[in-house]
C-alpha atoms as a PDB file:
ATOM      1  CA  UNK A   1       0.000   0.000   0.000  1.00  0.00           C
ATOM      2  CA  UNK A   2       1.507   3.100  -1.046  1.00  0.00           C
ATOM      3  CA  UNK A   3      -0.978   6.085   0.469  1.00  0.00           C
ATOM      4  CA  UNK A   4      -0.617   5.600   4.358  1.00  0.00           C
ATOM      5  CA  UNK A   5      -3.901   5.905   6.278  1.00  0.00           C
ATOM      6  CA  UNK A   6      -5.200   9.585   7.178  1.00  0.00           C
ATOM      7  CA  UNK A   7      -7.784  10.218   9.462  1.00  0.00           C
ATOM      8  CA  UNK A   8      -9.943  12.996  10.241  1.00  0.00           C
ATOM      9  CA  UNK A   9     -12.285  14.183  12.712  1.00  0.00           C
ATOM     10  CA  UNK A  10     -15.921  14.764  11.406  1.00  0.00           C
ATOM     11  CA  UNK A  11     -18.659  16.884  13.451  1.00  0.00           C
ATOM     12  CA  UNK A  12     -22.298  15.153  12.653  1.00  0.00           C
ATOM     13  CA  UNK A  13     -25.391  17.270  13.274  1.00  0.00           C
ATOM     14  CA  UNK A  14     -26.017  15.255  16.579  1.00  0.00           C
ATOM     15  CA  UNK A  15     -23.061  17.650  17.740  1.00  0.00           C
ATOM     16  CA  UNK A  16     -20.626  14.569  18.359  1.00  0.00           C
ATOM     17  CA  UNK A  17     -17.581  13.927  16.588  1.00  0.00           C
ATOM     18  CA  UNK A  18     -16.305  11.233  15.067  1.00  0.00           C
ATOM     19  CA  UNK A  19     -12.527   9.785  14.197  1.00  0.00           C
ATOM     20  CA  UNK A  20     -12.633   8.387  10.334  1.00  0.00           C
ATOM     21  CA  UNK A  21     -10.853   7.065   7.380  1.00  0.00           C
ATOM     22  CA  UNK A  22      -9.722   9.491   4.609  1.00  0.00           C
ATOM     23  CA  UNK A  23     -11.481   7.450   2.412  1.00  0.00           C
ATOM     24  CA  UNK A  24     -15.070   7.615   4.370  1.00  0.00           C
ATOM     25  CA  UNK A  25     -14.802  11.371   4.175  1.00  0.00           C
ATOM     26  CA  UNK A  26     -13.545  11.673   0.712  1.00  0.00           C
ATOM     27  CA  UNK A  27     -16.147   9.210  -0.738  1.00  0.00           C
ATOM     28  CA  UNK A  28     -18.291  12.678  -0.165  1.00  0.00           C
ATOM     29  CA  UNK A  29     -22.352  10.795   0.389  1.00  0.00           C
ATOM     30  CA  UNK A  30     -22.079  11.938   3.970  1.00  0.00           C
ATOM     31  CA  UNK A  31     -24.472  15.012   4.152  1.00  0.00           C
ATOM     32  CA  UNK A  32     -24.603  14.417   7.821  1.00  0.00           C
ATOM     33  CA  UNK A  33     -21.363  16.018   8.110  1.00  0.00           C
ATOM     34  CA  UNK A  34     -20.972  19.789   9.807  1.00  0.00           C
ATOM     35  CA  UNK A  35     -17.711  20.368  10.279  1.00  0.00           C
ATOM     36  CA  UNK A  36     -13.910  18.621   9.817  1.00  0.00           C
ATOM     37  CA  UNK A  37     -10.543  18.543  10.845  1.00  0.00           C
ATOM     38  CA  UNK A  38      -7.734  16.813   9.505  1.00  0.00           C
ATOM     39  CA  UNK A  39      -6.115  15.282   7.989  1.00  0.00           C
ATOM     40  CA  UNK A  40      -3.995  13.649  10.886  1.00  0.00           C
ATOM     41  CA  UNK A  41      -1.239  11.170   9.951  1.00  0.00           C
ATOM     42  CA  UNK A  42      -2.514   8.401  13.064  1.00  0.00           C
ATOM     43  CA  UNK A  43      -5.740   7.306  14.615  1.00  0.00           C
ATOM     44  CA  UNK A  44      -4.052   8.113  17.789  1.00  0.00           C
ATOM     45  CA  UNK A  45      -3.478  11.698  16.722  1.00  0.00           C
ATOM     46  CA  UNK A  46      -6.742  12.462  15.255  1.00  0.00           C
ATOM     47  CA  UNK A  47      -8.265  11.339  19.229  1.00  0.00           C
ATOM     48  CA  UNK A  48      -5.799  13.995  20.735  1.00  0.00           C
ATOM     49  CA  UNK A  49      -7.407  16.262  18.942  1.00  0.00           C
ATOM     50  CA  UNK A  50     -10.583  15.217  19.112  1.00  0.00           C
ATOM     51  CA  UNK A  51     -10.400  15.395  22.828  1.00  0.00           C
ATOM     52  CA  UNK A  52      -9.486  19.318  22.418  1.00  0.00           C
ATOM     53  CA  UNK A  53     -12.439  19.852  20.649  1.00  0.00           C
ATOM     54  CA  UNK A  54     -14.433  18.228  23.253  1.00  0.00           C
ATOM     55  CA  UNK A  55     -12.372  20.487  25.859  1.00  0.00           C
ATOM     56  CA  UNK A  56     -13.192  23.429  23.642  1.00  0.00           C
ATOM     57  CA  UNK A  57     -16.661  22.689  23.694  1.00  0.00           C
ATOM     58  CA  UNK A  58     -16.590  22.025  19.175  1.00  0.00           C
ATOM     59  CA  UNK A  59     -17.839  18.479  20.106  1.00  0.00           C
ATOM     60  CA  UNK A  60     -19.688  16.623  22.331  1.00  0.00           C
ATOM     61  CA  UNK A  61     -18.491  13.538  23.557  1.00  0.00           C
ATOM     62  CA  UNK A  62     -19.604  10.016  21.500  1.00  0.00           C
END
């Protein structure tokens, strides 16, 4: 596999946000989708920064 993973971190109109696959986001049939951020290089990144935005009061919790 040549492309590593990427991950981002999707808001969904419920107000929670989500860790996912470059590939879920770029596919593009997910109108539920608010906001993003990313991309991050690791899943363990992406839930760093997902817990900021939780701390910043961006996300609610899942």
């Amino acid at each position: 596999m040549n492309n590593p993973q990427t991950w981002y971190i999707v808001k969904r109109s419920t107000n929670h946000c989500e860790i996912v696959p470059r590939d879920q986001v770029e596919a593009g049939n997910d109108l539920d989708i608010l906001e993003r951020w990313g991309p991050f290089a690791s899943q363990d990144e992406a839930l760093s920064r997902r817990v900021g935005l939780i701390r910043a009061g961006k996300c609610q919790p899942v």
